[in-house]
C-alpha atoms as a PDB file:
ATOM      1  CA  UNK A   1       0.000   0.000   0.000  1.00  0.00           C
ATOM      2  CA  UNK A   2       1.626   3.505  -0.718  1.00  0.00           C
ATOM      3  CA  UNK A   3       1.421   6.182   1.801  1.00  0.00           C
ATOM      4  CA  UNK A   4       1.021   9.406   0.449  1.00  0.00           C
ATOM      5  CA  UNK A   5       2.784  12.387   2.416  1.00  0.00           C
ATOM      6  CA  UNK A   6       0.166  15.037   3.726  1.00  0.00           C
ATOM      7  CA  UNK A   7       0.658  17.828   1.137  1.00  0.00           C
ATOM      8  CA  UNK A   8      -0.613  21.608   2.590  1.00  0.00           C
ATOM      9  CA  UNK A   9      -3.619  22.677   0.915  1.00  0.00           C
ATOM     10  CA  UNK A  10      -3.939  26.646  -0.103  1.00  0.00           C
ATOM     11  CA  UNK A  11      -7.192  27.697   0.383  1.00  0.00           C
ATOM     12  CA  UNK A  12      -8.319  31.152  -0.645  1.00  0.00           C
ATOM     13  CA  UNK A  13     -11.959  32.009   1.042  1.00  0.00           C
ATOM     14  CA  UNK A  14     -13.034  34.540  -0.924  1.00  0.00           C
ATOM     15  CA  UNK A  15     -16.457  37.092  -0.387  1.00  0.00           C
ATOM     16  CA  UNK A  16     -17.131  37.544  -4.296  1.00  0.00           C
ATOM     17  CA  UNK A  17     -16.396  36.380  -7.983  1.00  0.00           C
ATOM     18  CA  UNK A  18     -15.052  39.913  -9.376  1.00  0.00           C
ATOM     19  CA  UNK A  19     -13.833  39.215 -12.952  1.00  0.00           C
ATOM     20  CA  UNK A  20     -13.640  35.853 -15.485  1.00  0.00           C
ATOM     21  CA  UNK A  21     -11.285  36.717 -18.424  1.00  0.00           C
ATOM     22  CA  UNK A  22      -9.625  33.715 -20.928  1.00  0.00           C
ATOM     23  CA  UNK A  23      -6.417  34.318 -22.347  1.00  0.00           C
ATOM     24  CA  UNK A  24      -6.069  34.975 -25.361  1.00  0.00           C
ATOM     25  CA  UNK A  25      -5.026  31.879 -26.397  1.00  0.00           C
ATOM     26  CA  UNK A  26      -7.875  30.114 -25.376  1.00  0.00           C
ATOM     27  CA  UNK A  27      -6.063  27.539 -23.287  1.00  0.00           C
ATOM     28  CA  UNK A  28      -6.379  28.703 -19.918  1.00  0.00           C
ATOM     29  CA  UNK A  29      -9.197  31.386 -17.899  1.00  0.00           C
ATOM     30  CA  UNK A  30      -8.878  32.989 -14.642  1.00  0.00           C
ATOM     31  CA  UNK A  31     -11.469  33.849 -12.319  1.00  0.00           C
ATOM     32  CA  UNK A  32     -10.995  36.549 -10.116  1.00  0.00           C
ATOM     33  CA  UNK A  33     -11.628  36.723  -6.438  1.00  0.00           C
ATOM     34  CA  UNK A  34     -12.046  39.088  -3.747  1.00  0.00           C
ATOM     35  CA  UNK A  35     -10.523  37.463  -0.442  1.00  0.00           C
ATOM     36  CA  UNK A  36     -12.363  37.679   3.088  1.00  0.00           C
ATOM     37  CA  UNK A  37      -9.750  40.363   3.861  1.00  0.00           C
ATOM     38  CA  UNK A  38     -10.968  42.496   0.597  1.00  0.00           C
ATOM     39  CA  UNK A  39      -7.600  41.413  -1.315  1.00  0.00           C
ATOM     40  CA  UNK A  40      -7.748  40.661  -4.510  1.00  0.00           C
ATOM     41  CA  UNK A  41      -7.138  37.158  -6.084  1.00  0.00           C
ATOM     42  CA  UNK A  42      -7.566  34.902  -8.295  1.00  0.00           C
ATOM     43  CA  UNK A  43      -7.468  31.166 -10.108  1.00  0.00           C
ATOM     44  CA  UNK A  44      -6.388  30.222 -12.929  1.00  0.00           C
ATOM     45  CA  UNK A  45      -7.349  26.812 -14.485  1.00  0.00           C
ATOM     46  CA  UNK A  46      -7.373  25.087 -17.601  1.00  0.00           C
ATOM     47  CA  UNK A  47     -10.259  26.064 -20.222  1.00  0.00           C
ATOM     48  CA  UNK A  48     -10.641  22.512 -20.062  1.00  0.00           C
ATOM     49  CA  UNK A  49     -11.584  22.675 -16.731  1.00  0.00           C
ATOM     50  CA  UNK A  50     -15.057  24.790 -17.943  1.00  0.00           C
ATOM     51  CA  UNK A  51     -17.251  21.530 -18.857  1.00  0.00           C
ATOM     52  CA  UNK A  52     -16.297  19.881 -15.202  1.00  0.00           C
ATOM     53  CA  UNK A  53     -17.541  23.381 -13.696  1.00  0.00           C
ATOM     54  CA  UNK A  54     -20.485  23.699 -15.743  1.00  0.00           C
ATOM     55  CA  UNK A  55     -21.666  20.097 -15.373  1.00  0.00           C
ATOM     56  CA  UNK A  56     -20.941  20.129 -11.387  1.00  0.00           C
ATOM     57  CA  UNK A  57     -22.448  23.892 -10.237  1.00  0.00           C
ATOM     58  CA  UNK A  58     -26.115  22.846 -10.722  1.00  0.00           C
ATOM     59  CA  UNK A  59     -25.517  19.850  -8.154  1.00  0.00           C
ATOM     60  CA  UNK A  60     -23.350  21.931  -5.630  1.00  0.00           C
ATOM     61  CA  UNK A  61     -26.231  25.159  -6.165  1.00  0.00           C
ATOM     62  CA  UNK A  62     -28.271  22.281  -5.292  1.00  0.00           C
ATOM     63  CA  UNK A  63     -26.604  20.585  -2.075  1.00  0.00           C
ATOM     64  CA  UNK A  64     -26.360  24.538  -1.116  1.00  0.00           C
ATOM     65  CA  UNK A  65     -29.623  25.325  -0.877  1.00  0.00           C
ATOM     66  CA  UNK A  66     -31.069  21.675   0.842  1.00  0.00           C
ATOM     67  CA  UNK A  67     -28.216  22.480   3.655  1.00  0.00           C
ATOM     68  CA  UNK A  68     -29.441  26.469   3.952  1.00  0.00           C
ATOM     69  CA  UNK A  69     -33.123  25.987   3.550  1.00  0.00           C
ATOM     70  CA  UNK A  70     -33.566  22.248   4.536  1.00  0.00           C
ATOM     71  CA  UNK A  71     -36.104  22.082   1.985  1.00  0.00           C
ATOM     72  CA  UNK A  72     -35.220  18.999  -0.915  1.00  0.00           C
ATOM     73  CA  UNK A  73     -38.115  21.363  -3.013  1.00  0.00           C
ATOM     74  CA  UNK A  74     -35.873  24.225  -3.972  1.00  0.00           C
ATOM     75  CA  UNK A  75     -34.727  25.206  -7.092  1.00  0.00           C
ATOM     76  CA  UNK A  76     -32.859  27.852  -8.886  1.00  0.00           C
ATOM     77  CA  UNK A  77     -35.187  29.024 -11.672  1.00  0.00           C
ATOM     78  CA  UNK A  78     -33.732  31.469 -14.413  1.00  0.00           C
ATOM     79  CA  UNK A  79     -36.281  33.359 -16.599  1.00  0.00           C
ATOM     80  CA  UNK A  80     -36.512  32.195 -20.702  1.00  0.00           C
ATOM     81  CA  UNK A  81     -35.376  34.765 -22.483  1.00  0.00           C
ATOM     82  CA  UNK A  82     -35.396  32.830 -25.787  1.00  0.00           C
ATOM     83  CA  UNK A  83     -34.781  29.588 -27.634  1.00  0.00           C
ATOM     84  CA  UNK A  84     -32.841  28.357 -30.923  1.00  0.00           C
ATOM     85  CA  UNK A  85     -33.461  24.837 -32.328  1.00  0.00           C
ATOM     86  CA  UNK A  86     -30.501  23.837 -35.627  1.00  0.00           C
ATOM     87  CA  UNK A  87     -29.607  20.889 -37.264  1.00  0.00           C
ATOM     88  CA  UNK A  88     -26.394  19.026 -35.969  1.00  0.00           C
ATOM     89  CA  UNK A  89     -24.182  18.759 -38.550  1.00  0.00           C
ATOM     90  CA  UNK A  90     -23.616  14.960 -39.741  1.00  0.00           C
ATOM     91  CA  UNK A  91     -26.536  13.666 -36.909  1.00  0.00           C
ATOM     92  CA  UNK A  92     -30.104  12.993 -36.739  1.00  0.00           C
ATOM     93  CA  UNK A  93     -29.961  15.259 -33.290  1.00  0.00           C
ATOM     94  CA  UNK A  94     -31.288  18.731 -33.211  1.00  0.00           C
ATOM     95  CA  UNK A  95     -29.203  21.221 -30.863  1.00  0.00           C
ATOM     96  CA  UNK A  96     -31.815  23.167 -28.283  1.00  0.00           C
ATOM     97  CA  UNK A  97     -30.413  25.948 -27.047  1.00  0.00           C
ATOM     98  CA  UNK A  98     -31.859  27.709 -24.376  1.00  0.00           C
ATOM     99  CA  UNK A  99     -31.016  31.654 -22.994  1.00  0.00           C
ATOM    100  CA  UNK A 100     -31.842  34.091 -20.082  1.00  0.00           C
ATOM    101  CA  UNK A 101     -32.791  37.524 -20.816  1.00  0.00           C
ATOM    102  CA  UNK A 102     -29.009  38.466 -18.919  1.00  0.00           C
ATOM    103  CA  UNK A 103     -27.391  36.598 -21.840  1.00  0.00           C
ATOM    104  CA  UNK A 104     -26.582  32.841 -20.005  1.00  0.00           C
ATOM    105  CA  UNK A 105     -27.167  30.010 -22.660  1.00  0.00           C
ATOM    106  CA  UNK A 106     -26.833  26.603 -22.821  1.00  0.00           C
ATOM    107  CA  UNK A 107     -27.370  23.353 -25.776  1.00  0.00           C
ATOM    108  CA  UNK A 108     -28.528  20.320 -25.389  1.00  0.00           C
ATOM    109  CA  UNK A 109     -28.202  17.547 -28.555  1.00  0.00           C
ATOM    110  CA  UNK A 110     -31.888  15.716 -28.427  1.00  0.00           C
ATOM    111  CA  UNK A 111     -31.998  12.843 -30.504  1.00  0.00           C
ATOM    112  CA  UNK A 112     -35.291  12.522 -32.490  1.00  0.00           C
ATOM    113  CA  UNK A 113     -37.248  10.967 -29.543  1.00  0.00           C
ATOM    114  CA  UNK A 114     -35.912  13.254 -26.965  1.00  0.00           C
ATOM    115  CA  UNK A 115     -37.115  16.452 -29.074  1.00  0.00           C
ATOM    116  CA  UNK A 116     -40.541  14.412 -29.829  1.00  0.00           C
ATOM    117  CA  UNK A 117     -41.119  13.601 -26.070  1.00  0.00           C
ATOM    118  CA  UNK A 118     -40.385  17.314 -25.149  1.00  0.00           C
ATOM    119  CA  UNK A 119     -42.940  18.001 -27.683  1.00  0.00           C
ATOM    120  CA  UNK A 120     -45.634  16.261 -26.442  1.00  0.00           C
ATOM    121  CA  UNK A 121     -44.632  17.449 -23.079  1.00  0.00           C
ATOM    122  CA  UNK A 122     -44.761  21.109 -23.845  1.00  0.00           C
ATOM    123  CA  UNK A 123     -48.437  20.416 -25.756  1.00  0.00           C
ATOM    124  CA  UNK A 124     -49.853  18.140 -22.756  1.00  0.00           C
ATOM    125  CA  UNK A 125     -49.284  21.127 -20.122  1.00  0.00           C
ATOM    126  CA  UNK A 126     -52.271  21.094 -18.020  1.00  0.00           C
ATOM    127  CA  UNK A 127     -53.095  25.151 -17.419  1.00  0.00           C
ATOM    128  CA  UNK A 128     -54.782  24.213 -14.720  1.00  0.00           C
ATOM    129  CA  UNK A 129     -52.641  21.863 -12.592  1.00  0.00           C
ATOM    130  CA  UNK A 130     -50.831  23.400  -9.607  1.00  0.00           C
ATOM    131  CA  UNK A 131     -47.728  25.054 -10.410  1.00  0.00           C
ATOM    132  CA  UNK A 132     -44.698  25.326  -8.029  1.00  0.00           C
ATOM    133  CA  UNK A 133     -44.027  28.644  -6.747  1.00  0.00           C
ATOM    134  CA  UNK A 134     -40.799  30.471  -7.624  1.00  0.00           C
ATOM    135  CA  UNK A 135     -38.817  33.805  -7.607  1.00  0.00           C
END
């Protein structure tokens, strides 16, 4: 079995996101930070790094607001600000992309069934059944 030697851990705590810039070779970004003590810093991580943060922040948004709230029924609800379906080149999929008014967007690749399903969804919406409350 091989023991590993306890390596120190830097840990910035930090009050507020400040900045995001990429460089401008596209290989790396940098988020900036201000610290507890109102310095400024920052990290800077591989742009590959981006589709690991994306994928993860809606599970640890989540896990936040279950521990703060205690309430499992919680969500973090963005306003539609608009919608673009395309083609994917060389697939049967069709790309859904999805926006807030403020600009966020993300895609989503629905095969044939997936975009049919969502159809029938969207057209079965009872007006009348209860709807979850949200800010």
């Amino acid at each position: 079995m091989l023991h590993r030697k306890e390596v120190p851990v830097m840990e910035i705590v930090s009050k507020g996101l400040t900045d995001c810039q990429v460089d401008p070779t596209g290989v790396s970004f940098r988020l900036g930070l201000e610290s507890i003590d109102g310095q400024p810093a920052s990290v800077i991580l591989p742009v590959d790094c981006l589709r690991s943060l994306l994928m993860t922040l809606p599970q640890v948004i989540e896990k936040a607001l279950k521990a703060r709230y205690q309430d499992d029924t919680l969500k973090i609800v963005y306003p539609m600000g608009g919608f673009a379906l395309e083609a994917a080149a060389g697939s049967s999929s069709t790309i859904l992309t999805l926006k807030t008014p403020d600009g966020f967007k993300v895609s989503f690749a629905l095969t044939p069934e997936d975009a049919g399903g969502l159809a029938t969804s969207l057209v079965g919406i009872d007006g009348t059944q209860q709807h979850v409350p949200f800010n």
